[in-house]
N, C-alpha and C. Protein backbone atom coordinates (compact mmCIF):
# COMPACT_ATOMS: atom_id res chain seq x y z
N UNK A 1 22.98 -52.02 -4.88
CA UNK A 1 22.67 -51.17 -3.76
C UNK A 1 22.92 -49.71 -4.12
N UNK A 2 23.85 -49.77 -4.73
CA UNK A 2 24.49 -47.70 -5.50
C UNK A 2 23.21 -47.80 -5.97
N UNK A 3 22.74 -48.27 -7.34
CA UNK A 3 22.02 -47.74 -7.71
C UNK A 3 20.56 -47.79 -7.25
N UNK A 4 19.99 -48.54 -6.18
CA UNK A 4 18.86 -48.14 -5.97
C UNK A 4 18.78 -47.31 -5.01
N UNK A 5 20.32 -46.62 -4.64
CA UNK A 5 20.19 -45.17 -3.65
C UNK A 5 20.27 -44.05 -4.37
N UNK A 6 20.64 -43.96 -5.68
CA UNK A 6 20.87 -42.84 -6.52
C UNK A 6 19.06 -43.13 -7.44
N UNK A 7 18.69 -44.07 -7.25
CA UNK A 7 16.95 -43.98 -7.66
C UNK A 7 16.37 -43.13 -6.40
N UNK A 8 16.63 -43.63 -5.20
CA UNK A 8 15.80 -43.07 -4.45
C UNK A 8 15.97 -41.72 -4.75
N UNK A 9 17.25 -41.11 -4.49
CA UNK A 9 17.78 -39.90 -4.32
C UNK A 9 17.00 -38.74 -5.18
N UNK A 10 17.57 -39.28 -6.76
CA UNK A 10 16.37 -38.96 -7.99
C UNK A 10 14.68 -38.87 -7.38
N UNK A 11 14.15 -39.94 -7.08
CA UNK A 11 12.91 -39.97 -6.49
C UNK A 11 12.15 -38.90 -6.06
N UNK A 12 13.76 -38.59 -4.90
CA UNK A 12 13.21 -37.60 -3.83
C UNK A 12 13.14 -36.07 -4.16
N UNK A 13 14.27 -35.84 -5.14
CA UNK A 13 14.37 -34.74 -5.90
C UNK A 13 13.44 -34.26 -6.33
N UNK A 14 12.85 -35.18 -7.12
CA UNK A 14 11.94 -35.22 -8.34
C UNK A 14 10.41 -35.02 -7.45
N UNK A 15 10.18 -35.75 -6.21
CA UNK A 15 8.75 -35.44 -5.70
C UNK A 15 9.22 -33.90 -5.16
N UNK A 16 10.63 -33.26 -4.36
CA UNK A 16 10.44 -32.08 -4.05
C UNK A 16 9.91 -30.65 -4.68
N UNK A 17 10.75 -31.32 -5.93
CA UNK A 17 10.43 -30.27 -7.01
C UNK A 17 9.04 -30.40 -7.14
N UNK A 18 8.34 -31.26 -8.08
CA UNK A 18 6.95 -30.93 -8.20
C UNK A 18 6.44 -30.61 -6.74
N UNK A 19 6.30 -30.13 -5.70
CA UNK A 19 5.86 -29.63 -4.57
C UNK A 19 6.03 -28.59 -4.45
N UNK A 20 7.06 -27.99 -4.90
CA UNK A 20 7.23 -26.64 -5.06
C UNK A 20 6.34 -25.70 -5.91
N UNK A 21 5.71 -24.66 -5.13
CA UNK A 21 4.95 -23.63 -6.33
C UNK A 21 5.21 -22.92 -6.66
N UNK A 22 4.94 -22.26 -8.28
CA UNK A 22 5.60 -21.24 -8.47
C UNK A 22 4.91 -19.98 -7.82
N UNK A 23 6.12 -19.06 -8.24
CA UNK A 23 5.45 -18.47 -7.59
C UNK A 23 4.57 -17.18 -8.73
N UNK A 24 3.16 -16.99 -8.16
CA UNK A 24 2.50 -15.80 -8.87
C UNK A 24 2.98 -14.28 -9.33
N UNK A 25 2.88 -14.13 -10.42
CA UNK A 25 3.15 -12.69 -10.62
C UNK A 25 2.26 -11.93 -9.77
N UNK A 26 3.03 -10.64 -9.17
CA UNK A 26 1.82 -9.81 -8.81
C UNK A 26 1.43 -9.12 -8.95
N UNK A 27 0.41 -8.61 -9.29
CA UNK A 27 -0.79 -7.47 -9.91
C UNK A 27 -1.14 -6.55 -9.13
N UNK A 28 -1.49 -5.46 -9.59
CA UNK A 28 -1.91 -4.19 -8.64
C UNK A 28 -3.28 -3.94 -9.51
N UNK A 29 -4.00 -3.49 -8.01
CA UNK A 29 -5.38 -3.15 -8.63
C UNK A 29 -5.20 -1.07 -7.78
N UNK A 30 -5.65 -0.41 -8.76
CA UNK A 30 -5.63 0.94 -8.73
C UNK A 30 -6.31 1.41 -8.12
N UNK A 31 -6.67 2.25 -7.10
CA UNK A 31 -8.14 3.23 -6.30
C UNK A 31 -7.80 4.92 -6.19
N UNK A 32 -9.23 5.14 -6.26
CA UNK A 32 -9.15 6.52 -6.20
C UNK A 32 -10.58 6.91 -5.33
N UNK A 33 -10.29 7.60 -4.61
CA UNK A 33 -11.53 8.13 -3.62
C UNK A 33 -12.36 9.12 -4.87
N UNK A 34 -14.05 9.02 -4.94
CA UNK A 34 -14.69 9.84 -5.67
C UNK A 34 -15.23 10.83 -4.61
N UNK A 35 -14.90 12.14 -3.60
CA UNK A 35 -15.46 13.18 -2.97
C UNK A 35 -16.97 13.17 -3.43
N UNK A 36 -17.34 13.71 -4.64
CA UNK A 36 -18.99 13.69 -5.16
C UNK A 36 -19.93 12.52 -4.79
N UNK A 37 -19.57 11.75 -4.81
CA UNK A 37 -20.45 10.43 -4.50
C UNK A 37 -19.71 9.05 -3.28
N UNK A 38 -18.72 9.98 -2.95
CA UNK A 38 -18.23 9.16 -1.50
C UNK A 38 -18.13 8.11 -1.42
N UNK A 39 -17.05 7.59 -2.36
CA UNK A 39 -17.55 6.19 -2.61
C UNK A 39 -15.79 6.10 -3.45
N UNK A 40 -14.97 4.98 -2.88
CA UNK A 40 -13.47 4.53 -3.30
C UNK A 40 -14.07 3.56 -4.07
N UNK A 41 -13.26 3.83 -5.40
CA UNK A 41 -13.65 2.73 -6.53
C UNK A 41 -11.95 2.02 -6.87
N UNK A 42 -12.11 0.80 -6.85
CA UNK A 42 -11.25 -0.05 -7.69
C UNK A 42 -10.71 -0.26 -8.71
N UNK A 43 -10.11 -0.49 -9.62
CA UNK A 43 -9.86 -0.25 -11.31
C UNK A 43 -8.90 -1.74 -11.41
N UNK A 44 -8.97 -2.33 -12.53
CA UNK A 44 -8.16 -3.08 -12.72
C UNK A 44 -6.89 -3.05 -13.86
N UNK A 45 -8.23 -1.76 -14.67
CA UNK A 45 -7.62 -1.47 -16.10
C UNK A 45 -6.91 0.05 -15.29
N UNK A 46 -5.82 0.49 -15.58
CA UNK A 46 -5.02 2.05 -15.78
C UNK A 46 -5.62 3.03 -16.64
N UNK A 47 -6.15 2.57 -17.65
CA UNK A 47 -6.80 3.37 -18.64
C UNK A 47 -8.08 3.98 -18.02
N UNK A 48 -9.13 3.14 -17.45
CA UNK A 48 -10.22 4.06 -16.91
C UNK A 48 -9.85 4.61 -15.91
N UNK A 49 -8.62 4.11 -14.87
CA UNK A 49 -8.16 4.55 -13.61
C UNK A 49 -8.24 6.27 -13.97
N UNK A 50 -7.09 5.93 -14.81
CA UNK A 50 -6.83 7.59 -15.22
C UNK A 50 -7.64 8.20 -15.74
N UNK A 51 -8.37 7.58 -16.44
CA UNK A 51 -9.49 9.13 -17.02
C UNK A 51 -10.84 8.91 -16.32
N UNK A 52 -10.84 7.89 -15.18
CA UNK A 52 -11.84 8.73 -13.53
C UNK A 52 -11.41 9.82 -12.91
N UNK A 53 -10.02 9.18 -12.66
CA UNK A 53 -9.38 10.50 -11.85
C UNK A 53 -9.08 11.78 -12.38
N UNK A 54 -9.21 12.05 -13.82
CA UNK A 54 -8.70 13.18 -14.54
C UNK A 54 -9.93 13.61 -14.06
N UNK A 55 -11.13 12.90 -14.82
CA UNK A 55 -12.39 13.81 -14.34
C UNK A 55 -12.96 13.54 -13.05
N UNK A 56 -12.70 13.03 -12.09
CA UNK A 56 -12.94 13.54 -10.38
C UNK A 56 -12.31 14.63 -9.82
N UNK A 57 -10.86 14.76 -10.41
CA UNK A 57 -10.16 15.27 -10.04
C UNK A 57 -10.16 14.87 -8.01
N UNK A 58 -9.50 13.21 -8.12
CA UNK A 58 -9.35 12.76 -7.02
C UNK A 58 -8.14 13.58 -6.23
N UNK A 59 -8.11 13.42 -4.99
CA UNK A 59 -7.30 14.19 -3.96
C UNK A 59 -6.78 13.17 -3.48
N UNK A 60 -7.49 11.68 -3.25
CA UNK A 60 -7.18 10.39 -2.46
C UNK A 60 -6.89 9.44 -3.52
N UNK A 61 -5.73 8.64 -4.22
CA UNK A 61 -5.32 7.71 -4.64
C UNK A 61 -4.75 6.71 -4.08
N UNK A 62 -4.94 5.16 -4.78
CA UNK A 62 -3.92 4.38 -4.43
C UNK A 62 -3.55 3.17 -5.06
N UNK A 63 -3.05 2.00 -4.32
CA UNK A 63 -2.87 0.69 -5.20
C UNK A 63 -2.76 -0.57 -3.92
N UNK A 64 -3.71 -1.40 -4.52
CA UNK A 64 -3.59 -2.49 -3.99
C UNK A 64 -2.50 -3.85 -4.44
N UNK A 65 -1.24 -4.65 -3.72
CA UNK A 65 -0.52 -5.11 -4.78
C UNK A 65 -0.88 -6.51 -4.34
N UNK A 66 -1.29 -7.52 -5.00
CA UNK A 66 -1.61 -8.95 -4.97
C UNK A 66 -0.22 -9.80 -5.22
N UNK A 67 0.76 -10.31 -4.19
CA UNK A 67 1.07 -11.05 -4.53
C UNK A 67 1.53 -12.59 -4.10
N UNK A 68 1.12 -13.61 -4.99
CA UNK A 68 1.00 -15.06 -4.36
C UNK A 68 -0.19 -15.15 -3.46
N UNK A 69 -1.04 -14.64 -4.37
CA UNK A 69 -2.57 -14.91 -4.12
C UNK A 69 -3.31 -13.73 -3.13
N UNK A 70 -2.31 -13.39 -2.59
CA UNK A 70 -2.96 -12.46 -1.25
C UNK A 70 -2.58 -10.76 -1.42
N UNK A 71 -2.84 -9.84 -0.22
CA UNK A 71 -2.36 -8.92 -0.39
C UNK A 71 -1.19 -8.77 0.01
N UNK A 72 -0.14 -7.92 -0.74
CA UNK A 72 1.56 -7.93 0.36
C UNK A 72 1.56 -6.15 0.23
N UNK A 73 1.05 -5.45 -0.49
CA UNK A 73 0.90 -4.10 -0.11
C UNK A 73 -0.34 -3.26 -0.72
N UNK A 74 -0.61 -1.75 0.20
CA UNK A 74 -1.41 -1.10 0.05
C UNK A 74 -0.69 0.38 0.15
N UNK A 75 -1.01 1.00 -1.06
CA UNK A 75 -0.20 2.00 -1.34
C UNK A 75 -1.00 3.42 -1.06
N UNK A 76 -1.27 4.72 -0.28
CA UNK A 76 -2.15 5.45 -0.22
C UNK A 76 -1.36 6.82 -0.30
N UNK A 77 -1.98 7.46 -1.36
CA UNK A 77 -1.83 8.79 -1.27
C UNK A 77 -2.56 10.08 -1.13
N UNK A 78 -2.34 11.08 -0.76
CA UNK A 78 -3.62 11.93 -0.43
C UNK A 78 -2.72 13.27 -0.21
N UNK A 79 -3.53 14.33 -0.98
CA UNK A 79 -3.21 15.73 -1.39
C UNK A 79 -4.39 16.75 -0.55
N UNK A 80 -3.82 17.58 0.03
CA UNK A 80 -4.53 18.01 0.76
C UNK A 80 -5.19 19.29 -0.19
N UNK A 81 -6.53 19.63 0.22
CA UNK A 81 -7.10 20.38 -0.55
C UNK A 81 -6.14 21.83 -0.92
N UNK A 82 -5.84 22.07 -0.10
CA UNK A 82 -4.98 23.53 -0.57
C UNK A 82 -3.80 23.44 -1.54
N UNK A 83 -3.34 21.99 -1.41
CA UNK A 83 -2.20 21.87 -2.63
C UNK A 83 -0.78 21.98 -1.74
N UNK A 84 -1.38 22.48 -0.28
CA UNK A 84 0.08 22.39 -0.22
C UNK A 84 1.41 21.53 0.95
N UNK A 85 0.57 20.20 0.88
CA UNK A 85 1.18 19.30 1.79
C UNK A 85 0.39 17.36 0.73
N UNK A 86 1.37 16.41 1.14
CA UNK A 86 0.85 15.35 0.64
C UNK A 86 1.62 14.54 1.39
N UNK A 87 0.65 13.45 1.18
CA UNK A 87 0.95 12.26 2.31
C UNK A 87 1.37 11.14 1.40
N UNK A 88 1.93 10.11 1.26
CA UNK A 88 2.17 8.85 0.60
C UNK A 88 2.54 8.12 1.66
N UNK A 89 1.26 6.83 1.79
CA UNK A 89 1.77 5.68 3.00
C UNK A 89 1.75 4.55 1.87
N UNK A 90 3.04 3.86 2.38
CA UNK A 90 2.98 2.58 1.54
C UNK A 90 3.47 1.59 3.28
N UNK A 91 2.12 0.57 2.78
CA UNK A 91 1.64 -0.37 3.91
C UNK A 91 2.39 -1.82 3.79
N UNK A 92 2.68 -2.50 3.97
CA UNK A 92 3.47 -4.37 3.90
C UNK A 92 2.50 -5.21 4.56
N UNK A 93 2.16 -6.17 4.18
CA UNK A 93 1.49 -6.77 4.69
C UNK A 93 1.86 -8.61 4.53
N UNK A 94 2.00 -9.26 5.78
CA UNK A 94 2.14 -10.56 5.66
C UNK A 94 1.12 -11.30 4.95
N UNK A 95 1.27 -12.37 4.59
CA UNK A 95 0.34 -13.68 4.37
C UNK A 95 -0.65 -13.66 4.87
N UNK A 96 -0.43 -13.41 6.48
CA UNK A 96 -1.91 -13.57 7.12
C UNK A 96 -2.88 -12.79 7.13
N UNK A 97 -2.41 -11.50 6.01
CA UNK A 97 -2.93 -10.26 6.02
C UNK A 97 -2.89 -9.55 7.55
N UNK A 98 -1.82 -9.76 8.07
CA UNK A 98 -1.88 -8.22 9.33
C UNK A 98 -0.65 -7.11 8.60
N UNK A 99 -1.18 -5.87 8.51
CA UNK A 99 -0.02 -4.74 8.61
C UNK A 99 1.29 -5.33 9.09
N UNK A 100 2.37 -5.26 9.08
CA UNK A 100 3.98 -5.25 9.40
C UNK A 100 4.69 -4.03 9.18
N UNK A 101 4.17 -3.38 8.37
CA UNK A 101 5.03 -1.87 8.73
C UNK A 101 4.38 -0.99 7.84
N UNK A 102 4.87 0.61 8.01
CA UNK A 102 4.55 1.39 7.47
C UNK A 102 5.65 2.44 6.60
N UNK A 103 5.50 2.64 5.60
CA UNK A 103 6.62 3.51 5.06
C UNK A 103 5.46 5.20 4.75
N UNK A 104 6.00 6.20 5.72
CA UNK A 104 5.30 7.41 5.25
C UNK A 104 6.29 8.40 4.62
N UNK A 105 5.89 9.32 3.91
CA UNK A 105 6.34 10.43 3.07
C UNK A 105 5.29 11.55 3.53
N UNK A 106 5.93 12.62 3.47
CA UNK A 106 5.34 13.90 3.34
C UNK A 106 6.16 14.75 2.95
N UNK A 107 5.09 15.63 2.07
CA UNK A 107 5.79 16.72 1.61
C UNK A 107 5.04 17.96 2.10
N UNK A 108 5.97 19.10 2.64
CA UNK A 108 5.00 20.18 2.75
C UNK A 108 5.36 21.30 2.27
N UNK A 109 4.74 22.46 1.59
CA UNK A 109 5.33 23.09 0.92
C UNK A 109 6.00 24.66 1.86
N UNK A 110 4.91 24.57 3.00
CA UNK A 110 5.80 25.50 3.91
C UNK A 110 6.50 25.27 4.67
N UNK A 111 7.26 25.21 4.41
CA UNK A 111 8.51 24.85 5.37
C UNK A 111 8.92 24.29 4.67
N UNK A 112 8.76 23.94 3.01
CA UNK A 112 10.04 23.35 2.05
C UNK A 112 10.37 21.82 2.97
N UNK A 113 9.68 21.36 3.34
CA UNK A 113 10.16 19.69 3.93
C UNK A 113 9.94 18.70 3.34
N UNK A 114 10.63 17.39 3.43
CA UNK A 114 9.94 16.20 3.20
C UNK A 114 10.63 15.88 4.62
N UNK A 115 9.55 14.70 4.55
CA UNK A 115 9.51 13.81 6.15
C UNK A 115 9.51 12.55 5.67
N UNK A 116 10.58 11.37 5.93
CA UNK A 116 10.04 10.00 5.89
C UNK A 116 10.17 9.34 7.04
N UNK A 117 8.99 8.91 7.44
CA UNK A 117 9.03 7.90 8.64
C UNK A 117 9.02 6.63 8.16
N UNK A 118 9.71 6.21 9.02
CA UNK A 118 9.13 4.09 9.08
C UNK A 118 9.30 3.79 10.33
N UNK A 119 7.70 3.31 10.11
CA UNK A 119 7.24 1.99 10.85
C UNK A 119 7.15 0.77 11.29
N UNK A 120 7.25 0.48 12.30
CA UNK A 120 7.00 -1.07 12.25
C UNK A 120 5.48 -1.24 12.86
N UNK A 121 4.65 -2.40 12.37
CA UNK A 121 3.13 -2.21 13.26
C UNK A 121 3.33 -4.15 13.78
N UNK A 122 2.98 -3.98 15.11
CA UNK A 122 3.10 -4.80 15.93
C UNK A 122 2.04 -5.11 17.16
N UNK A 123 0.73 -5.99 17.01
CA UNK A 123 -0.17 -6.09 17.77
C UNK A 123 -0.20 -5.11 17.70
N UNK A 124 -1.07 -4.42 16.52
CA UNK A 124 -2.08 -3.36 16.03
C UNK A 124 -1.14 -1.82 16.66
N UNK A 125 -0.05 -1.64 17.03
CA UNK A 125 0.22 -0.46 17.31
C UNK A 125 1.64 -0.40 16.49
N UNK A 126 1.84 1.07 16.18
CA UNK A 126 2.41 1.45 15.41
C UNK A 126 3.90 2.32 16.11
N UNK A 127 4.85 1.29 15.53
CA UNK A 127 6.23 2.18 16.77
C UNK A 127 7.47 2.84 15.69
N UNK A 128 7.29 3.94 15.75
CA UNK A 128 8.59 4.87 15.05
C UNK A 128 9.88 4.20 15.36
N UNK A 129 10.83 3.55 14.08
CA UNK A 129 11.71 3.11 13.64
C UNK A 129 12.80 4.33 13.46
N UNK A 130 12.23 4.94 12.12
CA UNK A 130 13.60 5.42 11.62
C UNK A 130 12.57 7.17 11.02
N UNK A 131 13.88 8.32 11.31
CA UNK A 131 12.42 9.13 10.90
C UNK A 131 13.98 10.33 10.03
N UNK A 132 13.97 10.34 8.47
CA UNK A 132 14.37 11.23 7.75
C UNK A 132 14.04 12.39 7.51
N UNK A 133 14.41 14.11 7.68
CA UNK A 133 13.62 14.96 7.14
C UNK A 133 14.69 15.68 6.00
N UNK A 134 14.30 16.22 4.88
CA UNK A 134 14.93 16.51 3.96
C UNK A 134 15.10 18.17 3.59
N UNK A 135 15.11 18.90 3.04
CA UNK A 135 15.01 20.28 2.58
C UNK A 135 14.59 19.17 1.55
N UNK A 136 13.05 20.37 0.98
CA UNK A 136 12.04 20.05 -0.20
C UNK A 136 12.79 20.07 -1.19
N UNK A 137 13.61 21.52 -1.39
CA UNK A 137 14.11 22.07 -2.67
C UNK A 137 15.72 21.19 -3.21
N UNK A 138 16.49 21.43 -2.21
CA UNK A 138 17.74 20.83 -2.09
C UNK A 138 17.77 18.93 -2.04
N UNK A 139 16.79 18.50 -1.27
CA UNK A 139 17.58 16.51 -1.04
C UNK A 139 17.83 16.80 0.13
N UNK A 140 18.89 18.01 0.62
CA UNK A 140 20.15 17.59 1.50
C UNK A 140 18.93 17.30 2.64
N UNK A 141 19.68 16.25 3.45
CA UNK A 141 19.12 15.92 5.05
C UNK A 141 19.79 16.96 6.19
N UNK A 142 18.26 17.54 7.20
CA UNK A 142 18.17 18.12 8.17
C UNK A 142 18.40 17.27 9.02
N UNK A 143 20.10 18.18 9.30
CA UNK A 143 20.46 17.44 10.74
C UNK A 143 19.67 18.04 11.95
N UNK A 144 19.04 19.22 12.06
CA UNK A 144 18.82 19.74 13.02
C UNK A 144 17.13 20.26 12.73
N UNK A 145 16.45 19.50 12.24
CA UNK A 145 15.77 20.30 11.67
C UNK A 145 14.78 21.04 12.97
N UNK A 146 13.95 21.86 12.24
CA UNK A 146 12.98 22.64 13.20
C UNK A 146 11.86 21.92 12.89
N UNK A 147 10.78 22.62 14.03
CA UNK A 147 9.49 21.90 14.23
C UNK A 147 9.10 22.57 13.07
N UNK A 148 8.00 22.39 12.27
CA UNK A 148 7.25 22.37 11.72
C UNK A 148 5.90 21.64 11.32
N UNK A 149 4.57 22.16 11.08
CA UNK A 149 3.39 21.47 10.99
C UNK A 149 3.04 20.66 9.95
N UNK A 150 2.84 19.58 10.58
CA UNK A 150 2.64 18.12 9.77
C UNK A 150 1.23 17.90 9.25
N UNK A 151 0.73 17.12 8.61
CA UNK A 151 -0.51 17.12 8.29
C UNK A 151 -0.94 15.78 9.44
N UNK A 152 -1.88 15.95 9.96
CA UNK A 152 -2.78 14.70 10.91
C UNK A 152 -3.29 13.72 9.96
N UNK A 153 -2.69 12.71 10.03
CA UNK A 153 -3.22 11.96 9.04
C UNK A 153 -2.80 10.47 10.06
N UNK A 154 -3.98 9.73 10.06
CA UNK A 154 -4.16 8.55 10.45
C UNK A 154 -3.21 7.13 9.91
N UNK A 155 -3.23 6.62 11.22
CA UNK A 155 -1.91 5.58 10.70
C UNK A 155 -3.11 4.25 11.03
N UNK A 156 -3.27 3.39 10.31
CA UNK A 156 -3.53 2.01 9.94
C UNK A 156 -3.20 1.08 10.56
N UNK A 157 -3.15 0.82 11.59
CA UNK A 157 -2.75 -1.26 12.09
C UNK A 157 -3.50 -2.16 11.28
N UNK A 158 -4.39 -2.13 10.99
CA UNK A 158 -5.26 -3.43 11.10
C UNK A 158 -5.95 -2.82 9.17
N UNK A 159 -6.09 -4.01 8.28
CA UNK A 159 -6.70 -3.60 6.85
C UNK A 159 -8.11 -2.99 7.23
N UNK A 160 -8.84 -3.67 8.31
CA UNK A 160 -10.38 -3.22 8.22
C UNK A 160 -10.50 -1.82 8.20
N UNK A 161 -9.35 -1.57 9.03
CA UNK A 161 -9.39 0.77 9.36
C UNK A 161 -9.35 1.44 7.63
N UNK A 162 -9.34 0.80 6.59
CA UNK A 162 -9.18 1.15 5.46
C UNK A 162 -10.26 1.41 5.24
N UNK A 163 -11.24 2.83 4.57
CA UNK A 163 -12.41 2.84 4.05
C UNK A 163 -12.92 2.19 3.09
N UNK A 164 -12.30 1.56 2.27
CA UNK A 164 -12.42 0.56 1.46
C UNK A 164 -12.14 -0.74 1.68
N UNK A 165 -11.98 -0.84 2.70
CA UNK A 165 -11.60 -2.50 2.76
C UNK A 165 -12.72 -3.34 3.07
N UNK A 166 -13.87 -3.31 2.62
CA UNK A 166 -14.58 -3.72 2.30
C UNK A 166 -14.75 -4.26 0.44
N UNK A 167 -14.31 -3.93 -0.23
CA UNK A 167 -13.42 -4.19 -1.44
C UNK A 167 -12.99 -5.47 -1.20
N UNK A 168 -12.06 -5.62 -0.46
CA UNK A 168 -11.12 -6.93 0.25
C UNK A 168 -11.64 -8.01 0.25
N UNK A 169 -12.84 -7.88 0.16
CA UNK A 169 -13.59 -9.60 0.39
C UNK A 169 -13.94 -9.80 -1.02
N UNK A 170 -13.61 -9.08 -2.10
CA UNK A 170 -14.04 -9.69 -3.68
C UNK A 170 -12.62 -10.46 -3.71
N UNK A 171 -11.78 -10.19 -3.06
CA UNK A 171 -10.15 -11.20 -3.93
C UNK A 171 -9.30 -10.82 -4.50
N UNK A 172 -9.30 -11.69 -5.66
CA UNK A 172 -9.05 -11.17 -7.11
C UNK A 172 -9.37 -10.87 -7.93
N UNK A 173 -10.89 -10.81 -7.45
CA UNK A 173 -12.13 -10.44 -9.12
C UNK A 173 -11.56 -8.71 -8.51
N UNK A 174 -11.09 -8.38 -7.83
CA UNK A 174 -10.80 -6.51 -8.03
C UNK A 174 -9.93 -6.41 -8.97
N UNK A 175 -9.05 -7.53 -9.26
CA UNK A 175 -7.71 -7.41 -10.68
C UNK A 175 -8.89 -7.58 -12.12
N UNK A 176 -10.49 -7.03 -12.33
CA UNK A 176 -10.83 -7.12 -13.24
C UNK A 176 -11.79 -6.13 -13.01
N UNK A 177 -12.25 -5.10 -14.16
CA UNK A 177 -13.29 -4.49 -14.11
C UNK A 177 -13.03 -3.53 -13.15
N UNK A 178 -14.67 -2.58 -12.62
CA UNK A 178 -14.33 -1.52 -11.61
C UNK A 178 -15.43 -2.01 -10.64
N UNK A 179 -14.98 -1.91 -9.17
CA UNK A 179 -15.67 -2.24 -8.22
C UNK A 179 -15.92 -0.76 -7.20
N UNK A 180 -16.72 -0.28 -6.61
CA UNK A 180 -17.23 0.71 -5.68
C UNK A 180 -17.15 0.20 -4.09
N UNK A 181 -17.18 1.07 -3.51
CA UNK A 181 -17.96 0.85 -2.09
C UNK A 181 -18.37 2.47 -1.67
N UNK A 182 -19.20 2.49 -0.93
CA UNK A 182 -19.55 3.82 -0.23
C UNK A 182 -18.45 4.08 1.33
N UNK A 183 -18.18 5.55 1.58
CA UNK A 183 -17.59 5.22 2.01
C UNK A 183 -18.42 4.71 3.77
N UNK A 184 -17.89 4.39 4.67
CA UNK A 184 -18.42 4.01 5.93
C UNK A 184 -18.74 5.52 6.81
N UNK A 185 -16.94 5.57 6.71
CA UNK A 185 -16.92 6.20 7.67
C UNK A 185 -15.73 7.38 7.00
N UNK A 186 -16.09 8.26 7.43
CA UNK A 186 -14.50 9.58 6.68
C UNK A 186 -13.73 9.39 7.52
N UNK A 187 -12.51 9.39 6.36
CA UNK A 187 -11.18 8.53 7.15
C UNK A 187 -10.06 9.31 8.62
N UNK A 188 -11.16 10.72 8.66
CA UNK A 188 -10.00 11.50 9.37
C UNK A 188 -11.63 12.28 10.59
C-alpha cells in the first residue's frame, strides 16, 4: 500500500511537471515613425533600426516587447520638434492585451523639469496614481514645485489608439524583417 502511494505521488508530480510551460524569452521589436512618407515602420534587426533612424532623423521612436507569446509592453518616445521637451510612455499590458498602466516621463528644458507620472488604465480610462517632479539639472525632487508647461501629448487606453497598431495583427512575424503601415490618423 506505501508503495503504490509513493507511485501515485511520483505519477502526479511527474504529469504536473510536464504541464508546465516554459516560459518564452521575450523579444522586442523596434519602431520609428518616418515624417516623409508617414508611415511607422517595425524592425526586428537594431542594425537597420538604427541606420533608418540616423537617416530619417526620426522624432517618434519605440519598442514593442513580446513576452510569452503576446504583447506585455509598448514603449513610446517622442521629441518635440524644437528639441526642447520629450515624452517617454512606457505602456503594460496584460495577456488579454488591454493597457493596465502607464509609466510617463518628461523632460522639459524650460523650466529645467522632469515629470514622472503613473498610471493606472482601467475600463479604458486613465487615473493619476503617483506624480514625481524633479529639477532637470540637479535629481533633487520638487517639493513645491511651480506650474509649468507640459507638452499635450495623448494618453492610450486601448492598443487600437496606437497609429501603428495595425502592425499588431502580423504577431510575431514583426520579431523578423521590416514591416510598414501608413499612418491612419496623426496621433495628436
Amino acid at each position: 500500500m506505501r508503495h503504490q502511494s509513493s507511485v501515485l505521488a511520483v505519477l502526479l508530480l511527474l504529469g504536473s511537471a510536464l504541464t508546465v510551460k516554459a516560459a518564452l524569452p521575450s523579444r522586442e521589436v523596434l519602431l520609428l515613425e518616418n515624417d516623409a512618407t508617414r508611415q511607422w515602420c517595425a524592425y526586428g534587426s537594431e542594425t537597420r533600426w538604427k541606420k533608418d533612424r540616423d537617416r530619417t532623423e526620426a522624432l517618434a521612436v519605440g519598442s514593442v516587447t513580446y513576452a510569452d507569446g503576446h504583447i506585455a509592453q509598448i514603449t513610446v518616445t517622442e521629441e518635440g520638434e524644437s528639441g526642447d521637451w520629450i515624452v517617454k510612455d512606457q505602456y503594460s499590458l496584460a495577456r488579454t492585451g488591454d493597457i493596465t498602466s502607464l509609466l510617463r516621463r518628461i523632460h522639459v528644458l524650460p523650466g529645467r523639469r522632469s515629470v514622472t507620472i503613473r498610471y493606472r488604465i482601467c475600463k479604458r480610462k486613465a487615473i493619476e496614481t503617483a506624480r514625481v517632479e524633479k529639477d532637470l539639472s540637479t535629481g533633487a525632487v520638487l517639493t513645491r514645485p511651480e506650474a509649468i508647461w507640459l507638452p499635450d501629448y495623448p494618453i492610450r487606453t486601448r492598443v487600437e489608439q496606437f497609429p501603428y497598431a495595425a502592425m499588431f495583427k502580423l504577431g510575431q512575424r514583426l520579431l523578423s524583417g521590416r514591416h510598414c503601415v501608413s499612418e491612419a490618423a496623426r496621433k495628436h
